[in-house]
C-alpha atoms as a PDB file:
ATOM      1  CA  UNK A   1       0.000   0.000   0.000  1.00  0.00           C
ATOM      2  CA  UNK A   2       0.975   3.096  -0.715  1.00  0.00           C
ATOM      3  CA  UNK A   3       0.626   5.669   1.928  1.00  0.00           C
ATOM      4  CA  UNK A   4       0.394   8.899   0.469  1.00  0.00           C
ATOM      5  CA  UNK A   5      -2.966   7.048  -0.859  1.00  0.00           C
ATOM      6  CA  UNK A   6      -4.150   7.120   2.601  1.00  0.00           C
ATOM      7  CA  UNK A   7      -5.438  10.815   1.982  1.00  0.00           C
ATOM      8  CA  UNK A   8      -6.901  10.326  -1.024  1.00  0.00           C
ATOM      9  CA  UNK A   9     -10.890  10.656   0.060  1.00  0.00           C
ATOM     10  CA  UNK A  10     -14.115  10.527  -1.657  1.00  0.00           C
ATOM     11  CA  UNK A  11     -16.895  12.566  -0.585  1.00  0.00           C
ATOM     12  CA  UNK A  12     -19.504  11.700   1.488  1.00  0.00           C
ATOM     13  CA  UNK A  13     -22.174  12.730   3.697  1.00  0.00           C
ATOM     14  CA  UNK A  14     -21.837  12.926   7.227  1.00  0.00           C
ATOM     15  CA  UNK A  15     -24.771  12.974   9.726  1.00  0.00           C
ATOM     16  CA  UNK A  16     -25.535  15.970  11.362  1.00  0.00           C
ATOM     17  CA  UNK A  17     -25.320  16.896  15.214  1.00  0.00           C
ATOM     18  CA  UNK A  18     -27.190  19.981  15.887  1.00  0.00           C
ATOM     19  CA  UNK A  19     -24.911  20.881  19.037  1.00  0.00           C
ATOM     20  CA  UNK A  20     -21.518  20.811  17.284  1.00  0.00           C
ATOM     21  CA  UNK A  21     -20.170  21.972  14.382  1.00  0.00           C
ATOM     22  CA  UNK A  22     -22.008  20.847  11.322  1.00  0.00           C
ATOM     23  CA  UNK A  23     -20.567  21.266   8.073  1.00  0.00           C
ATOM     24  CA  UNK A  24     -21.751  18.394   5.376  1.00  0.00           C
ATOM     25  CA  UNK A  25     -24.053  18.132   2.409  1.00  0.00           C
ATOM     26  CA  UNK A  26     -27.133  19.478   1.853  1.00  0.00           C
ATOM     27  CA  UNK A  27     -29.840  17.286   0.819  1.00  0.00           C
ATOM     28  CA  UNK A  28     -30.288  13.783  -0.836  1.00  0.00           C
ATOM     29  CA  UNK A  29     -29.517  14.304  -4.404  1.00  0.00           C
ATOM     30  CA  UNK A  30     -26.247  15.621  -3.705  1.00  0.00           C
ATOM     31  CA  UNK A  31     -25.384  12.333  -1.644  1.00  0.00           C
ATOM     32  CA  UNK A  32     -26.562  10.282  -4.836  1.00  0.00           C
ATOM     33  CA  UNK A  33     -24.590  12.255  -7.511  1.00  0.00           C
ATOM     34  CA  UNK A  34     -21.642  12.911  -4.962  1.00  0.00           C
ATOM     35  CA  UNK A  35     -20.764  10.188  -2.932  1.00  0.00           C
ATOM     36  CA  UNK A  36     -21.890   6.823  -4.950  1.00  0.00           C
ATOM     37  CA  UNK A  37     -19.039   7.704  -7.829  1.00  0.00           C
ATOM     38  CA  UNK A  38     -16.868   5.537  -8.674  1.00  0.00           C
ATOM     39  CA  UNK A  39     -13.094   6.048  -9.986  1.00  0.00           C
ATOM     40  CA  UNK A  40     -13.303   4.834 -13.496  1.00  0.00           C
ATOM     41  CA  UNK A  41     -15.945   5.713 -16.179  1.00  0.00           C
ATOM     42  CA  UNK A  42     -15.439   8.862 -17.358  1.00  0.00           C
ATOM     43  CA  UNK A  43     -12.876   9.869 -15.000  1.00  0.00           C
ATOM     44  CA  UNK A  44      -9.410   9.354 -16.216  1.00  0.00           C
ATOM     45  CA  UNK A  45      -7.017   6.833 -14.961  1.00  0.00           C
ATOM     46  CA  UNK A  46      -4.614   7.443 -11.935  1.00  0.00           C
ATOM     47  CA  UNK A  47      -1.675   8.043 -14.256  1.00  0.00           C
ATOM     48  CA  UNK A  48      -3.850  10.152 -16.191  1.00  0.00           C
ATOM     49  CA  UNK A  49      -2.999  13.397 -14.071  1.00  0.00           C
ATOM     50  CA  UNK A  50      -2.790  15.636 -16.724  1.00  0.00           C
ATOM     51  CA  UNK A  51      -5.850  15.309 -18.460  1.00  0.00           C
ATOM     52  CA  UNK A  52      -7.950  15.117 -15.312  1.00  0.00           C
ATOM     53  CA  UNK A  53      -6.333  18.818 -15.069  1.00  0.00           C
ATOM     54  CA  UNK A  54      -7.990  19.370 -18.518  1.00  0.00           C
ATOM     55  CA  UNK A  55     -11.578  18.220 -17.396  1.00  0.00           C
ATOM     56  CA  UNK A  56     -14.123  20.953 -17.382  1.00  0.00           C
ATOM     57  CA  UNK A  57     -14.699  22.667 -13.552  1.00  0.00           C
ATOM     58  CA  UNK A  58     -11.593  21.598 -12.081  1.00  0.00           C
ATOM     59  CA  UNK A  59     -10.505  25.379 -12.626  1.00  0.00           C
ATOM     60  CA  UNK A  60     -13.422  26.279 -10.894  1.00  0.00           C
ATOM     61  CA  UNK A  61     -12.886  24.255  -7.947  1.00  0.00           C
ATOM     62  CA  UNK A  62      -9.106  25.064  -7.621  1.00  0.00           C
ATOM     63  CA  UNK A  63      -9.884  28.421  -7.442  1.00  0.00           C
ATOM     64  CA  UNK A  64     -12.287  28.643  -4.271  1.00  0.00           C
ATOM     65  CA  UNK A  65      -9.883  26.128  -3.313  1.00  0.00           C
ATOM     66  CA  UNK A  66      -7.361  28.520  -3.159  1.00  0.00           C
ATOM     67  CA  UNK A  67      -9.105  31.080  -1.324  1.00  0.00           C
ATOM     68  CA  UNK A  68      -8.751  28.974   1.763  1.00  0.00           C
ATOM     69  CA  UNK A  69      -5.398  27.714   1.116  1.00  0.00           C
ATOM     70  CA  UNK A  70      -3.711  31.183   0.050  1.00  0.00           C
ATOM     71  CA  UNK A  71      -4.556  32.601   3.713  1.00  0.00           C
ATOM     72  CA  UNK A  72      -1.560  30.583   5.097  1.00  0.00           C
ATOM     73  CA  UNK A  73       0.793  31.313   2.353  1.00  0.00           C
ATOM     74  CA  UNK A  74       0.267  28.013   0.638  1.00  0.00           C
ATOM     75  CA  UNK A  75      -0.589  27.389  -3.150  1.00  0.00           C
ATOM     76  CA  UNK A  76      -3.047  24.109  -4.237  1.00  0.00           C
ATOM     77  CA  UNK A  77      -3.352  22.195  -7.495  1.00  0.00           C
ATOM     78  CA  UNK A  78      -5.500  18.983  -8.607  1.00  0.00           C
ATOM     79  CA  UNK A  79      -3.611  15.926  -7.280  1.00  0.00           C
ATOM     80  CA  UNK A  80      -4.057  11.887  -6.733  1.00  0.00           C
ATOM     81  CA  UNK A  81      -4.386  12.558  -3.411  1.00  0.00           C
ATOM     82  CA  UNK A  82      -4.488  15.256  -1.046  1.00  0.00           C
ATOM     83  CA  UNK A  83      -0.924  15.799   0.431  1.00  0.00           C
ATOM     84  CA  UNK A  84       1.242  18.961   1.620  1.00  0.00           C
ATOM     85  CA  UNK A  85       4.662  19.655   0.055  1.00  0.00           C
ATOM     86  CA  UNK A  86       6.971  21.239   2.754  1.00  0.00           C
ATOM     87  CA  UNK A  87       9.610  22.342  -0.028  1.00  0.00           C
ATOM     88  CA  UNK A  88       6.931  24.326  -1.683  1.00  0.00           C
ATOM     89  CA  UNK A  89       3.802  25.136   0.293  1.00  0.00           C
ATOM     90  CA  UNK A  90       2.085  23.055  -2.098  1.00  0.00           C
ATOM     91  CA  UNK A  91      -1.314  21.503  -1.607  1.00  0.00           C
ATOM     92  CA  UNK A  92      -3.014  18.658  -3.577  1.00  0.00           C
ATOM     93  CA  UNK A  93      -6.349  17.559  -3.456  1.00  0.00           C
ATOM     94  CA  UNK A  94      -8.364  15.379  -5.426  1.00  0.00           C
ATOM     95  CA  UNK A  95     -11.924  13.953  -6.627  1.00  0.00           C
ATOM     96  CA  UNK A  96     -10.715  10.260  -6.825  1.00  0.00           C
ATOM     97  CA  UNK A  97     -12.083   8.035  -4.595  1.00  0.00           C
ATOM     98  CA  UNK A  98     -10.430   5.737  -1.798  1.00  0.00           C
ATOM     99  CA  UNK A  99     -13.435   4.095  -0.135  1.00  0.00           C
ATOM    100  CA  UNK A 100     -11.391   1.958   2.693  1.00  0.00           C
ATOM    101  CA  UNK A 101      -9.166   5.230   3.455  1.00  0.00           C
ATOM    102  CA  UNK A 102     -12.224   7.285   3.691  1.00  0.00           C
ATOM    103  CA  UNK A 103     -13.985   4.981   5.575  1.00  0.00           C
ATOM    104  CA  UNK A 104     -10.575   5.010   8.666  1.00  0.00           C
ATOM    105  CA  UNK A 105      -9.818   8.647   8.425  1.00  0.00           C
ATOM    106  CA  UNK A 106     -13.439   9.070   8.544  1.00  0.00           C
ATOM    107  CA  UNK A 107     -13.619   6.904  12.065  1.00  0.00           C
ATOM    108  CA  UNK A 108     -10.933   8.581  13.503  1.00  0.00           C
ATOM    109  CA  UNK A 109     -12.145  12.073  13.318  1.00  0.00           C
ATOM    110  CA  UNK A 110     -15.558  10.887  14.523  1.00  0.00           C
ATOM    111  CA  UNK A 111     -14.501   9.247  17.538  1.00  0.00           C
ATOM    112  CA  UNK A 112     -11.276  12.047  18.170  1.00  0.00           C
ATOM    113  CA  UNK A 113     -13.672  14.974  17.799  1.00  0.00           C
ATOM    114  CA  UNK A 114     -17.178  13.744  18.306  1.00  0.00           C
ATOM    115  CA  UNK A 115     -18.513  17.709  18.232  1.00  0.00           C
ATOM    116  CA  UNK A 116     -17.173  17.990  14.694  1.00  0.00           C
ATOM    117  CA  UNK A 117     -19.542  17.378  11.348  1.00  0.00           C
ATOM    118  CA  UNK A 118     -17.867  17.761   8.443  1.00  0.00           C
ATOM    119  CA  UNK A 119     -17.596  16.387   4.889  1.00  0.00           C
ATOM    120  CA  UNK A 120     -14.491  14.403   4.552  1.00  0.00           C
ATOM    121  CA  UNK A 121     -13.400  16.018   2.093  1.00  0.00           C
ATOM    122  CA  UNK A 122     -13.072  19.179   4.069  1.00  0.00           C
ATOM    123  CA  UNK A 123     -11.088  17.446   6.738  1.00  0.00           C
ATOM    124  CA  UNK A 124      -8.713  16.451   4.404  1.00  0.00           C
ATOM    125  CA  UNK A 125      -8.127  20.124   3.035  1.00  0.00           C
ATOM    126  CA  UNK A 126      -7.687  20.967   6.400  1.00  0.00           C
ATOM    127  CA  UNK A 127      -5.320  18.104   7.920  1.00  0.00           C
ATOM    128  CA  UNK A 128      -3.327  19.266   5.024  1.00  0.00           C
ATOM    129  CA  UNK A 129      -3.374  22.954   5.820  1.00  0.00           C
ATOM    130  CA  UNK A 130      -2.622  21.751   9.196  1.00  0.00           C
ATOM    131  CA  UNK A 131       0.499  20.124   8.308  1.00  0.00           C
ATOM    132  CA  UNK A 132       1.770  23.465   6.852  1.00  0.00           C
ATOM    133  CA  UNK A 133       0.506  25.277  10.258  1.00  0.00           C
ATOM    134  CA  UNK A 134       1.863  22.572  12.500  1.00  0.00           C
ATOM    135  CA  UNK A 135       5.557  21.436  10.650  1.00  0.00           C
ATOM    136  CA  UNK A 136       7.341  24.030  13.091  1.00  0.00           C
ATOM    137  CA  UNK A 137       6.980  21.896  15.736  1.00  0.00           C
ATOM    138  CA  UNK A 138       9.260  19.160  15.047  1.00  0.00           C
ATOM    139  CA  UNK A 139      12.788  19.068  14.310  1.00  0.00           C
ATOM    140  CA  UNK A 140      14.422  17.827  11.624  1.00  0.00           C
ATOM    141  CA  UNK A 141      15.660  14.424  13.421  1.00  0.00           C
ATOM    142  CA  UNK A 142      11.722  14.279  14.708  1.00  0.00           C
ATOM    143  CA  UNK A 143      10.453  14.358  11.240  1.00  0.00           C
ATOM    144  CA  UNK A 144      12.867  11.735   9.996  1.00  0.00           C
ATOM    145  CA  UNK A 145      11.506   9.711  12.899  1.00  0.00           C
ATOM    146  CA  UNK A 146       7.976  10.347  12.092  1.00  0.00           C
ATOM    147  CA  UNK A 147       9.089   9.208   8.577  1.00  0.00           C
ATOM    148  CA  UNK A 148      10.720   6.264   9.486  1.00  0.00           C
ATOM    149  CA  UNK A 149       7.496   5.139  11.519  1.00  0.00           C
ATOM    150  CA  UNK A 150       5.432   5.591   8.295  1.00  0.00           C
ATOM    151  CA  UNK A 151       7.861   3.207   6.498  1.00  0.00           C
ATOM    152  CA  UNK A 152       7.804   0.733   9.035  1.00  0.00           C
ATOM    153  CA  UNK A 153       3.775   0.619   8.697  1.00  0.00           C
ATOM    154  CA  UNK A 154       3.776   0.198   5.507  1.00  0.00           C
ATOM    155  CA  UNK A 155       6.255  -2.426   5.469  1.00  0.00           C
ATOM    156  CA  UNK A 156       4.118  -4.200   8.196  1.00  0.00           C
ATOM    157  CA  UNK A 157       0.827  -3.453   6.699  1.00  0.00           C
ATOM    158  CA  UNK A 158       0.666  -7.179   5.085  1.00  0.00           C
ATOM    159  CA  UNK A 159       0.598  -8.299   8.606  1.00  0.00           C
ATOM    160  CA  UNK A 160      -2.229  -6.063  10.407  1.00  0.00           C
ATOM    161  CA  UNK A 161      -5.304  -4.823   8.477  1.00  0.00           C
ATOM    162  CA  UNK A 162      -5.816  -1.737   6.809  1.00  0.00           C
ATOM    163  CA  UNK A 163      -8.020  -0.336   9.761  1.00  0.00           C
ATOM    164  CA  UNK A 164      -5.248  -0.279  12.331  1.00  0.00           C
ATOM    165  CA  UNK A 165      -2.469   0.613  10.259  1.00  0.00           C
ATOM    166  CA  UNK A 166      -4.369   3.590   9.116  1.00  0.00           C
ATOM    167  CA  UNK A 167      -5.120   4.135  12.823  1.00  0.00           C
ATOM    168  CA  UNK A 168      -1.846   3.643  13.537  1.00  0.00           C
ATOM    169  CA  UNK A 169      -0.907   6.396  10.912  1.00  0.00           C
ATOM    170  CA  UNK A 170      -3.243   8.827  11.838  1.00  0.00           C
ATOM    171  CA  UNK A 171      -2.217   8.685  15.660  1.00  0.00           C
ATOM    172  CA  UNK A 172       1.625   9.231  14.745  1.00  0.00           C
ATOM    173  CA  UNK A 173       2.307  12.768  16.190  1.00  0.00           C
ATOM    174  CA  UNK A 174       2.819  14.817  12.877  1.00  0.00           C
ATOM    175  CA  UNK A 175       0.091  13.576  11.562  1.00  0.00           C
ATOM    176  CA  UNK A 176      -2.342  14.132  14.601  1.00  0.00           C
ATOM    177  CA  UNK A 177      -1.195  17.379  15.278  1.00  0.00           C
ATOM    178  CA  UNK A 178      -2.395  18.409  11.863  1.00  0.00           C
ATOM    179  CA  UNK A 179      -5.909  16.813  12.103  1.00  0.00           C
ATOM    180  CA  UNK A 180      -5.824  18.539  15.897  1.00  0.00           C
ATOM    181  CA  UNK A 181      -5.454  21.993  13.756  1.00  0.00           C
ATOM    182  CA  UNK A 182      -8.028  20.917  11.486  1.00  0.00           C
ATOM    183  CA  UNK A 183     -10.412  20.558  14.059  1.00  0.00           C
ATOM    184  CA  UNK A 184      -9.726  23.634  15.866  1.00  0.00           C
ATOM    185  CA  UNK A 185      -9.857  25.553  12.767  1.00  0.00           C
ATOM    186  CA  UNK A 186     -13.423  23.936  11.770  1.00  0.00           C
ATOM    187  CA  UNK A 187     -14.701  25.104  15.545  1.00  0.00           C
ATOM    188  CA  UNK A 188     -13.085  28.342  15.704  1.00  0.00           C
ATOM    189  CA  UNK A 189     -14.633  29.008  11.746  1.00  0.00           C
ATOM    190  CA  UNK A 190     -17.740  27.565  11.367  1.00  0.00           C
ATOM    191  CA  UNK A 191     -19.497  30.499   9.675  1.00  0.00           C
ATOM    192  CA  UNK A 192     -16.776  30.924   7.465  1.00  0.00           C
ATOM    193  CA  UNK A 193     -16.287  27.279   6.144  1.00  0.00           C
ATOM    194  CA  UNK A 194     -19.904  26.744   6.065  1.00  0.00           C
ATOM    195  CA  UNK A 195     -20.033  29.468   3.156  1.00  0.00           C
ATOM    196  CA  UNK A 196     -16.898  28.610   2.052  1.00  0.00           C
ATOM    197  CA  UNK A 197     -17.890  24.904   1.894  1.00  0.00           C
ATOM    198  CA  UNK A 198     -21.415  25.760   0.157  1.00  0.00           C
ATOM    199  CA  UNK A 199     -19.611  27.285  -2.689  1.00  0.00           C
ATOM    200  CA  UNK A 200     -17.199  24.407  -2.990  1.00  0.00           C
ATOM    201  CA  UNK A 201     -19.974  21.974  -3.262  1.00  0.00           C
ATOM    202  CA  UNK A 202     -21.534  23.666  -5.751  1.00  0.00           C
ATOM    203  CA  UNK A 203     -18.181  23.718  -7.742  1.00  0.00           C
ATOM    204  CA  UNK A 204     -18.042  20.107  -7.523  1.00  0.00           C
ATOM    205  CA  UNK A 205     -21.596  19.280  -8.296  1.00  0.00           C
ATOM    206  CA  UNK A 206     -20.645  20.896 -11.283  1.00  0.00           C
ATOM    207  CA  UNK A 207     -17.481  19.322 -12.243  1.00  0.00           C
ATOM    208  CA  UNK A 208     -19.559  15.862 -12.122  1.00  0.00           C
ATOM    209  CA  UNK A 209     -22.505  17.004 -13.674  1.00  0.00           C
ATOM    210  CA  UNK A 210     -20.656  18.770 -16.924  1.00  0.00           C
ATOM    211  CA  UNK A 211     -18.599  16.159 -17.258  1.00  0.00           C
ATOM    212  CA  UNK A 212     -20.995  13.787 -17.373  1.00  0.00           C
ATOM    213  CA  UNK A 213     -19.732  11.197 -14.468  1.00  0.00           C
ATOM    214  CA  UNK A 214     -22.335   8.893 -13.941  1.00  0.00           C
END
């Protein structure tokens, strides 16, 4: 397994929790066109990078994207998965679907931060961000250890299944620390990122329906 794959999530609806912060679809018809999609069809191939770039709304979605990201200095593109780039500020994210990833990172943050609703999607944007917010607090030799962990799950993932090495992954202190920003940020923002997140939505709506992904 590759573990850069790990935060690579599809969209889905969350249920919602009137006393905490709520931030997730809107209605039924999104949750059919949204989060039943499948990679493959007429979405390109995972090596097909490039022309997924070329698809009609990705623009569109990159740019409200960017409004977010662009408030903490960072820059974002259509990726494979969604990852941060310490050498260049550089945020991916992406419409391709990882059902079993989605599925772990999606049980972590629910039992972690209970008060939280939020598309996963939008925790992934913001674990990123929270990586760029958050790498100042480890030194170089922590990072290489934080590294070194990550290589030594995936080299043991054959042995242990996929739920608790992603557990396992998420708990590792770099990457917890940036899902603990994410979560702050979602409480601290809630107006914000529920505008924010309605335009987004829309933007992605889009990009399925003019592209005709069934």
């Amino acid at each position: 397994m590759q573990w850069s794959a790990i935060k690579a999530h599809n969209l889905e609806v969350v249920g919602s929790n009137p006393t905490s912060a709520t931030i997730s679809w809107c209605g039924s018809k999104v949750e059919q066109l949204i989060c039943n999609q499948q990679v493959g069809g007429s979405i390109p191939s995972t090596s097909s990078i490039n022309a997924m770039k070329e698809l009609k709304g990705v623009v569109e979605i990159n740019e409200i994207i960017s409004e977010l990201v662009s408030q903490f200095d960072c820059t974002c593109d259509m990726g494979l998965d969604f990852s941060y780039y310490y050498d260049s500020s550089k945020i991916t994210w992406t419409v391709l679907i990882t059902e079993t990833a989605d599925s772990s990172f999606n049980e972590f943050v629910k039992k972690e931060y209970p008060e939280i609703t939020a598309d996963i999607f939008l925790w992934s944007l913001l674990h990123e961000i929270g990586h760029h917010e958050t790498c100042d607090f480890w030194s170089e030799s922590e990072q290489l250890h934080f590294d070194k962990l990550k290589d030594e799950l995936e080299k043991e993932n054959t042995d242990k299944d996929y739920l608790t090495s992603c557990i396992e992954y998420y708990h590792i202190p770099d990457e917890y620390e940036a899902t603990k920003w994410a979560a702050n940020y979602i409480l601290n923002n809630e107006d914000y990122l529920k505008g924010f997140w309605e335009r987004l939505q829309e933007a992605i709506i889009n990009f399925y329906v003019v592209n005709n992904i069934e």
